[in-house]
Structures are given as structure tokens and as C-alpha cells.
PDB file of N, CA and C in Angstrom:
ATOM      1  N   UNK A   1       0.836  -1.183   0.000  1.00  0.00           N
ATOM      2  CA  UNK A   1       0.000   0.000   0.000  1.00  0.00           C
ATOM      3  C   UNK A   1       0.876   1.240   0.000  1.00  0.00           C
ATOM      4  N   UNK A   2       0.508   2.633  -0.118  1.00  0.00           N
ATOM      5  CA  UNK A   2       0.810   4.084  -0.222  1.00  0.00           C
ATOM      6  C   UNK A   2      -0.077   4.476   0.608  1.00  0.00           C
ATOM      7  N   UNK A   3       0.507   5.638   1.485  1.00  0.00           N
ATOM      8  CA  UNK A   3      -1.004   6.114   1.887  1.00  0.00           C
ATOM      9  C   UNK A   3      -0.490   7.616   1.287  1.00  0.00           C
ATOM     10  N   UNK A   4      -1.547   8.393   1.453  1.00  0.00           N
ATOM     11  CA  UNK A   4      -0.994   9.820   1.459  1.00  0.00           C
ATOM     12  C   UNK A   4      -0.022  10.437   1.213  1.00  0.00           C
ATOM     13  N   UNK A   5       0.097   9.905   2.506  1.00  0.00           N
ATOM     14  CA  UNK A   5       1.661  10.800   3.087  1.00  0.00           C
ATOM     15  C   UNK A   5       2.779  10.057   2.267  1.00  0.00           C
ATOM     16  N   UNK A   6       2.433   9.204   1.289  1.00  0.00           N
ATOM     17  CA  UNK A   6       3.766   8.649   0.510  1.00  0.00           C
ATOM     18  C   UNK A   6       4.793   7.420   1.541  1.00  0.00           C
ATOM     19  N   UNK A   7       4.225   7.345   2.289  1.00  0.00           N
ATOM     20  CA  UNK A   7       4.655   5.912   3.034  1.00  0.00           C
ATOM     21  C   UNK A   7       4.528   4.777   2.214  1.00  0.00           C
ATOM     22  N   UNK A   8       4.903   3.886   2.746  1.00  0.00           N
ATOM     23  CA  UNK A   8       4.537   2.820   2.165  1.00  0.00           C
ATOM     24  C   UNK A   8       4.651   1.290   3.083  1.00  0.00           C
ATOM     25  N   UNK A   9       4.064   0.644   2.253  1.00  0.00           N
ATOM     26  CA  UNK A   9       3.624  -0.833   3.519  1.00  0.00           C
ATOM     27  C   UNK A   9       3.069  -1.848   2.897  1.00  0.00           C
ATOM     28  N   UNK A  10       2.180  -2.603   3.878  1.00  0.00           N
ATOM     29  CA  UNK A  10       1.716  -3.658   3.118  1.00  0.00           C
ATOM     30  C   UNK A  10       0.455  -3.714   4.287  1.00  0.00           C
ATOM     31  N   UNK A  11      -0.924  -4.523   3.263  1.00  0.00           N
ATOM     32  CA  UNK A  11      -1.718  -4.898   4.287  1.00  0.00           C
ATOM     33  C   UNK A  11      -2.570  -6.463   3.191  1.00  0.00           C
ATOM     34  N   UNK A  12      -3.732  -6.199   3.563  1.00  0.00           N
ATOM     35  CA  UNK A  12      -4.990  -7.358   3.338  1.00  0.00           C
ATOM     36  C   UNK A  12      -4.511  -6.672   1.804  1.00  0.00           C
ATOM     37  N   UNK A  13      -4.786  -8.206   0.882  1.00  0.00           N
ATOM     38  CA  UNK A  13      -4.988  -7.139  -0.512  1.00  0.00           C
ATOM     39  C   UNK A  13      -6.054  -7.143  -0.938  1.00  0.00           C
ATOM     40  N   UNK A  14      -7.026  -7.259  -0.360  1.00  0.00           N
ATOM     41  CA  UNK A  14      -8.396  -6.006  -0.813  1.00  0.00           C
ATOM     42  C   UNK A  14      -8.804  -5.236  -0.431  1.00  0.00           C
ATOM     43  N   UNK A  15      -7.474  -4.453  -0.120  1.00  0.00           N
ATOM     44  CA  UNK A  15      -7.977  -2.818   0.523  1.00  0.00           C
ATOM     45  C   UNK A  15      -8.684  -1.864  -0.572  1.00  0.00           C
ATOM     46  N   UNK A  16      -9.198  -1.383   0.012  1.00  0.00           N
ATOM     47  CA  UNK A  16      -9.428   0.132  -1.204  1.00  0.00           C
ATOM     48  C   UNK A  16      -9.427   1.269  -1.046  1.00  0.00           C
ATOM     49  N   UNK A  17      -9.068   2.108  -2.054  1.00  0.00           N
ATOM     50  CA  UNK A  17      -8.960   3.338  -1.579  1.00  0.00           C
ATOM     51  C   UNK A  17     -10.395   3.839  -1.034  1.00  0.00           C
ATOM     52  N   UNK A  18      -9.863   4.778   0.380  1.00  0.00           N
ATOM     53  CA  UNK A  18     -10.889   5.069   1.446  1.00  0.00           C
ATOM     54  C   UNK A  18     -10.568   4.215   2.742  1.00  0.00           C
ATOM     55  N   UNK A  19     -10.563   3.094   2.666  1.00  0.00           N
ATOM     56  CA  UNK A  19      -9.932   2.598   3.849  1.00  0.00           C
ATOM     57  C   UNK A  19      -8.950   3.183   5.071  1.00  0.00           C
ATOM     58  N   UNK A  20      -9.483   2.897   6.323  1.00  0.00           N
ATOM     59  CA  UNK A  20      -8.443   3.768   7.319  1.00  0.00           C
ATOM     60  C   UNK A  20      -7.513   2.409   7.773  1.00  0.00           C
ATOM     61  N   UNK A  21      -6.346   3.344   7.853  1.00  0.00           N
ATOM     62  CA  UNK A  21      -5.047   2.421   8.749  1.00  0.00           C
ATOM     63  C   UNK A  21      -4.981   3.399  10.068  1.00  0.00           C
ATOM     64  N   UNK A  22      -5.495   2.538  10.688  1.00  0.00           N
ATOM     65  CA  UNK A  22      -5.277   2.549  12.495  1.00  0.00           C
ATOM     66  C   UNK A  22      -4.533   2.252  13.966  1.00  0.00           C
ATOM     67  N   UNK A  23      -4.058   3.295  13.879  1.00  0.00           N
ATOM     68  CA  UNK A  23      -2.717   2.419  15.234  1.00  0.00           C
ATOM     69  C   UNK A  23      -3.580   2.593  16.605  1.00  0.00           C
ATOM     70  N   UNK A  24      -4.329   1.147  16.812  1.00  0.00           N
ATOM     71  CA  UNK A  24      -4.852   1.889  18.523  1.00  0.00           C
ATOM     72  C   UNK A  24      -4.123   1.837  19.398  1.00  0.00           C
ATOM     73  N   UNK A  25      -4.148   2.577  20.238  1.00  0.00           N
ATOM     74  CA  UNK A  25      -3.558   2.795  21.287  1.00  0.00           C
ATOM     75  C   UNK A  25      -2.846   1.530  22.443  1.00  0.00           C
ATOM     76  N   UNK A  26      -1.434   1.206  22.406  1.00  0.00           N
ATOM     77  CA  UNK A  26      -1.412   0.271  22.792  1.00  0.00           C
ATOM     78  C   UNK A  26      -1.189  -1.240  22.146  1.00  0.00           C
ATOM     79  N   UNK A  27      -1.575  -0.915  20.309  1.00  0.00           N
ATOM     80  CA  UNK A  27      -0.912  -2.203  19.694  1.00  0.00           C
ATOM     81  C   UNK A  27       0.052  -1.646  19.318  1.00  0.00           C
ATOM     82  N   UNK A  28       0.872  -2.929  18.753  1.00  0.00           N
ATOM     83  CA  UNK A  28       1.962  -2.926  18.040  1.00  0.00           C
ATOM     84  C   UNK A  28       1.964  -3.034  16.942  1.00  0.00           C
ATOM     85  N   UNK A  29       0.558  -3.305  15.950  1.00  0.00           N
ATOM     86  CA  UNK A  29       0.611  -3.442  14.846  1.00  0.00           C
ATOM     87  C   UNK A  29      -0.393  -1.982  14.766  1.00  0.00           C
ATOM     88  N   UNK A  30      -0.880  -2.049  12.801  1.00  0.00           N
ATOM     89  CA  UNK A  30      -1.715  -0.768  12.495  1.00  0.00           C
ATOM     90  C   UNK A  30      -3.031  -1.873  12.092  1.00  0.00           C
ATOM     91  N   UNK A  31      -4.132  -1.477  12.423  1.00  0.00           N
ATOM     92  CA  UNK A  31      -5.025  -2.399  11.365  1.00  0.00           C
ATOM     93  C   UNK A  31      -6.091  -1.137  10.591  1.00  0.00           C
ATOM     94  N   UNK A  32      -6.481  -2.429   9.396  1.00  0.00           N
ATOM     95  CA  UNK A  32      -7.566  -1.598   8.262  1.00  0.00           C
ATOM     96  C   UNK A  32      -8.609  -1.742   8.796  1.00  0.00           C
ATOM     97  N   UNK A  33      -9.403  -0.499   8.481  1.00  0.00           N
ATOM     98  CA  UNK A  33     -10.972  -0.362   8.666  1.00  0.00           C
ATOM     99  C   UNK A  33     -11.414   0.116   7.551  1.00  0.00           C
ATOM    100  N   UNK A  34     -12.399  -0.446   7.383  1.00  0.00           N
ATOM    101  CA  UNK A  34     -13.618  -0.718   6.119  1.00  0.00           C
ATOM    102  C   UNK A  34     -14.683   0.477   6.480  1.00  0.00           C
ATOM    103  N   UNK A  35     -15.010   1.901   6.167  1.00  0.00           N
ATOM    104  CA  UNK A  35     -16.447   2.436   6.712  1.00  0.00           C
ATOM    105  C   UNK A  35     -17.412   1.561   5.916  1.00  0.00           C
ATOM    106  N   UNK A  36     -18.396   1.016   6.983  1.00  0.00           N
ATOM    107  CA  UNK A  36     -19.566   0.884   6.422  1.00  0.00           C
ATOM    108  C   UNK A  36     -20.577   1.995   5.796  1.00  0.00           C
ATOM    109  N   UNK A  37     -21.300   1.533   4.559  1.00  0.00           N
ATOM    110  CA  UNK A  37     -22.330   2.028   3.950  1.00  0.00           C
ATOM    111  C   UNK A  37     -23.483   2.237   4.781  1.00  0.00           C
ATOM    112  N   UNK A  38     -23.624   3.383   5.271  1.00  0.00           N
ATOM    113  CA  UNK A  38     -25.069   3.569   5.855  1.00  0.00           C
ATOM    114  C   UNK A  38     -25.351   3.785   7.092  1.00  0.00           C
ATOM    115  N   UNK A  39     -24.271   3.533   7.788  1.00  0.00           N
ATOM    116  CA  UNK A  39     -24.101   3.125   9.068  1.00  0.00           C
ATOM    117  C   UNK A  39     -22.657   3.883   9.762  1.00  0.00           C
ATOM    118  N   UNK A  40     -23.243   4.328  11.150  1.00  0.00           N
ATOM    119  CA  UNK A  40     -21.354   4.787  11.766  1.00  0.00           C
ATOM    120  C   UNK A  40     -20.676   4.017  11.709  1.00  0.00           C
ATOM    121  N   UNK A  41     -19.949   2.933  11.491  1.00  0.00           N
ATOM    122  CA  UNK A  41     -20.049   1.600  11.725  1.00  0.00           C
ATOM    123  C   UNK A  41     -18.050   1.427  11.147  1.00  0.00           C
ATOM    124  N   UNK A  42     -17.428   0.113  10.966  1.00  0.00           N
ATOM    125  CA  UNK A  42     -16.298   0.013  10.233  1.00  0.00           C
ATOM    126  C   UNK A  42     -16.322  -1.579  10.173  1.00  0.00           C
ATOM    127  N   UNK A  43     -15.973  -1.879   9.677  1.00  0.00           N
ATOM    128  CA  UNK A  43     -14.997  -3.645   9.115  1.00  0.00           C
ATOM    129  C   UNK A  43     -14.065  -3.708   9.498  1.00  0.00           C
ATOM    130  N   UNK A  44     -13.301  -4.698  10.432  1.00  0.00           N
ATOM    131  CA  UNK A  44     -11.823  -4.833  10.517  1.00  0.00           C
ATOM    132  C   UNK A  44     -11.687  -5.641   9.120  1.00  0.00           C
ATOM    133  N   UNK A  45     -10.493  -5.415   8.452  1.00  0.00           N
ATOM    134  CA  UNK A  45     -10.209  -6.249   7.268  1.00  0.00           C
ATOM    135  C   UNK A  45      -8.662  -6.580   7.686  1.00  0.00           C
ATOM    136  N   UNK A  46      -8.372  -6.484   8.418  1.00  0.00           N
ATOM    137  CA  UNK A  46      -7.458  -6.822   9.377  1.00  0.00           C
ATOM    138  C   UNK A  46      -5.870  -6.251   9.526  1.00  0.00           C
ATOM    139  N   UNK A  47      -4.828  -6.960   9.716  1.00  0.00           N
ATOM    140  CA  UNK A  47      -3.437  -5.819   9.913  1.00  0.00           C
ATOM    141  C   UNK A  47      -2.301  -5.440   9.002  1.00  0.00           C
ATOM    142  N   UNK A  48      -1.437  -4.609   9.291  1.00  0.00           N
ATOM    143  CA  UNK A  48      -0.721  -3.943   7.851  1.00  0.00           C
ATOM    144  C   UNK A  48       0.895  -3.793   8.640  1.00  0.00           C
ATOM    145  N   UNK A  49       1.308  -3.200   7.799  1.00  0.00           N
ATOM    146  CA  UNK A  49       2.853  -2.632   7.941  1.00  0.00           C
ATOM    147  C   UNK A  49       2.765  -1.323   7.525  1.00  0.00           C
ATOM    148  N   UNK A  50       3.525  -0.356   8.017  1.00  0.00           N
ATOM    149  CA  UNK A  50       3.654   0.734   6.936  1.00  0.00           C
ATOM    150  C   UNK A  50       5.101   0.745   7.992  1.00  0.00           C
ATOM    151  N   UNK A  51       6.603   1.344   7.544  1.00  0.00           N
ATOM    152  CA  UNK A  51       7.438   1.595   7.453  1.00  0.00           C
ATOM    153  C   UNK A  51       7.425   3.152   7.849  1.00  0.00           C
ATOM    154  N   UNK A  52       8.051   3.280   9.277  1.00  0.00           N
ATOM    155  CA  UNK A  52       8.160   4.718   9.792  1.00  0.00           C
ATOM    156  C   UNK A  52       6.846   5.088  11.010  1.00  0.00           C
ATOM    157  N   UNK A  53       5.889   3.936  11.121  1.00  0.00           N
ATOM    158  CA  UNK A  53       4.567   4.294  11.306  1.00  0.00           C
ATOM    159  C   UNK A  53       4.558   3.469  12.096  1.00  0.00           C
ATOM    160  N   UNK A  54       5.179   2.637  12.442  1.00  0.00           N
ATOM    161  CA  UNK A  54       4.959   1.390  13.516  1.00  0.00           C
ATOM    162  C   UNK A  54       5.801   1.808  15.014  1.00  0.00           C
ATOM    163  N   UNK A  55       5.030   1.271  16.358  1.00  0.00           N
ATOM    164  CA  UNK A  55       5.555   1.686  17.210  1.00  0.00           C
ATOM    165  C   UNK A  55       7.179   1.365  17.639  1.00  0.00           C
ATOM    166  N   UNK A  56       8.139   2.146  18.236  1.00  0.00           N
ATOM    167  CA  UNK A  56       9.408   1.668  18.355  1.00  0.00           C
ATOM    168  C   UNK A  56      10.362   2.075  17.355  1.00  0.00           C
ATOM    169  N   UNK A  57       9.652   3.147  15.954  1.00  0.00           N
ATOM    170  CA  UNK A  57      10.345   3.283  14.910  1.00  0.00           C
ATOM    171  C   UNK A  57      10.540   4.920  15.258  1.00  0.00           C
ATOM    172  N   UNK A  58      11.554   5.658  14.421  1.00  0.00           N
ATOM    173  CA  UNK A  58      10.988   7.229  14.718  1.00  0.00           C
ATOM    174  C   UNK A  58      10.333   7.615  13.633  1.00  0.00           C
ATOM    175  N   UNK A  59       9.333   8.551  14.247  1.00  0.00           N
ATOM    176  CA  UNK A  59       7.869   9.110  13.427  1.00  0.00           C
ATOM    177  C   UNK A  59       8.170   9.166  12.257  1.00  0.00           C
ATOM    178  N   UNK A  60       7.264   8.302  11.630  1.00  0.00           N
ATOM    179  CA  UNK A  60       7.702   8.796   9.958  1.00  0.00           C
ATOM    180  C   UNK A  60       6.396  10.160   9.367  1.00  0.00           C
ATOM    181  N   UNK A  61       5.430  10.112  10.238  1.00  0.00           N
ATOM    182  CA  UNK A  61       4.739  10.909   9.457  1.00  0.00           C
ATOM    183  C   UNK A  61       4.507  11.794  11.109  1.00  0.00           C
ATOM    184  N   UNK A  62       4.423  13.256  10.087  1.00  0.00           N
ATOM    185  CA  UNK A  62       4.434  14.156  10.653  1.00  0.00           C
ATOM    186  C   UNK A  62       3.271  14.853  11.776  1.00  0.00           C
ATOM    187  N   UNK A  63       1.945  14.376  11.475  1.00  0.00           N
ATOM    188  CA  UNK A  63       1.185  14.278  12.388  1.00  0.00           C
ATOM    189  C   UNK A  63       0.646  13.592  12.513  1.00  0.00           C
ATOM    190  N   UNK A  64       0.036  13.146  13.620  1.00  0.00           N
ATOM    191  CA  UNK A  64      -0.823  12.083  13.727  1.00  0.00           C
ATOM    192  C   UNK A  64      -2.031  12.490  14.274  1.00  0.00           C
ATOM    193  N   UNK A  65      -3.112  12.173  13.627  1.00  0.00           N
ATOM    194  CA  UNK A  65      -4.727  12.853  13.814  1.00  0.00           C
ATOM    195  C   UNK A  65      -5.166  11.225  15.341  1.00  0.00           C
ATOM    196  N   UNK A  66      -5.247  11.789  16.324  1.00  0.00           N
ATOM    197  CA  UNK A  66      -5.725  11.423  17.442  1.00  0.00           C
ATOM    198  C   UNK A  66      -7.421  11.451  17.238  1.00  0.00           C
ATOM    199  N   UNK A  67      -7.811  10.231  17.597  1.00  0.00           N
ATOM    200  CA  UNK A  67      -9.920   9.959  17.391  1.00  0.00           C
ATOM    201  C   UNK A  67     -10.097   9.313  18.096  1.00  0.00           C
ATOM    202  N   UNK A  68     -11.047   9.066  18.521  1.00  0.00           N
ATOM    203  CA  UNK A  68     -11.365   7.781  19.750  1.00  0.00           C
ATOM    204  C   UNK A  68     -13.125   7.034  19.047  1.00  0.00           C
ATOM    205  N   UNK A  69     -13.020   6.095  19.214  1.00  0.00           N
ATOM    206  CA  UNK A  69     -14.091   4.740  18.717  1.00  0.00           C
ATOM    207  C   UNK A  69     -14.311   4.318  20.131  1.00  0.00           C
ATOM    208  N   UNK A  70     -15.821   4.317  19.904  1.00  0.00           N
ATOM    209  CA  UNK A  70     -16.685   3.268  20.758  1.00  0.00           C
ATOM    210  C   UNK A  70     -16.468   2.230  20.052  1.00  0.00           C
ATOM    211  N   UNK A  71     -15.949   0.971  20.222  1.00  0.00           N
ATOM    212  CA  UNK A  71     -16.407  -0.557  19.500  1.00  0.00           C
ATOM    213  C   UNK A  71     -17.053  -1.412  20.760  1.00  0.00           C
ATOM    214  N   UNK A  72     -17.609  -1.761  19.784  1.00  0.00           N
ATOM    215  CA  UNK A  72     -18.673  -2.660  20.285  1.00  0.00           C
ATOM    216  C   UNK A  72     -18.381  -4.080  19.315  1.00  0.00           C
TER     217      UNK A  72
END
């Protein structure tokens, strides 16, 4: 994968563009989320790599947008 910011990585390969890569708080990996159609809702489609972006590395991207999820 690419995101944006010109990183690069790897995840599920049926991501698509729109898909979020997510570092929660506390893993060590990033995982994909799917927004659902219609709904607040997301899909785990499950975990990735991106290079610079993983915890223990130094920051590869320059900000990081902080959100918080109810999951259920």
C-alpha cells in the first residue's frame, strides 16, 4: 500500500482506496478499517505494515490525527 503521506507498507490485498489504517492505542501493529455504507459503523479487514509508522520506529509521518471509537 501508499497512503498519502507517501509511506509505504503492506496490508490485506483487498484494501481500497478510502480505507483507514489505524494504530490503537497500545498495539503494536496498524489495522484496516472498512467504513460501512449507511451506518457509523467500520470492518476490521485486518493488519498492515507501513514503514516509519509502527511503534518503536521514529515518526515517519508528521502528524498524527488522534480519534477515539466506541467498539462494540
Amino acid at each position: 500500500i501508499i497512503l498519502e503521506s507517501g509511506h509505504m507498507g503492506w496490508s490485506p490485498h483487498d484494501v481500497q482506496v478510502g480505507d483507514l489504517l489505524c494504530l490503537f492505542d497500545g498495539s503494536i501493529v496498524p489495522f484496516v478499517l472498512r467504513p460501512t455504507e449507511g451506518a457509523d459503523t467500520f470492518s476490521l479487514w485486518g493488519d498492515g505494515y507501513v514503514h516509519g509508522f509502527m511503534p518503536g520506529q521514529e515518526p515517519g509521518v508528521e502528524r498524527r490525527l488522534e480519534e477515539f471509537f466506541k467498539l462494540v
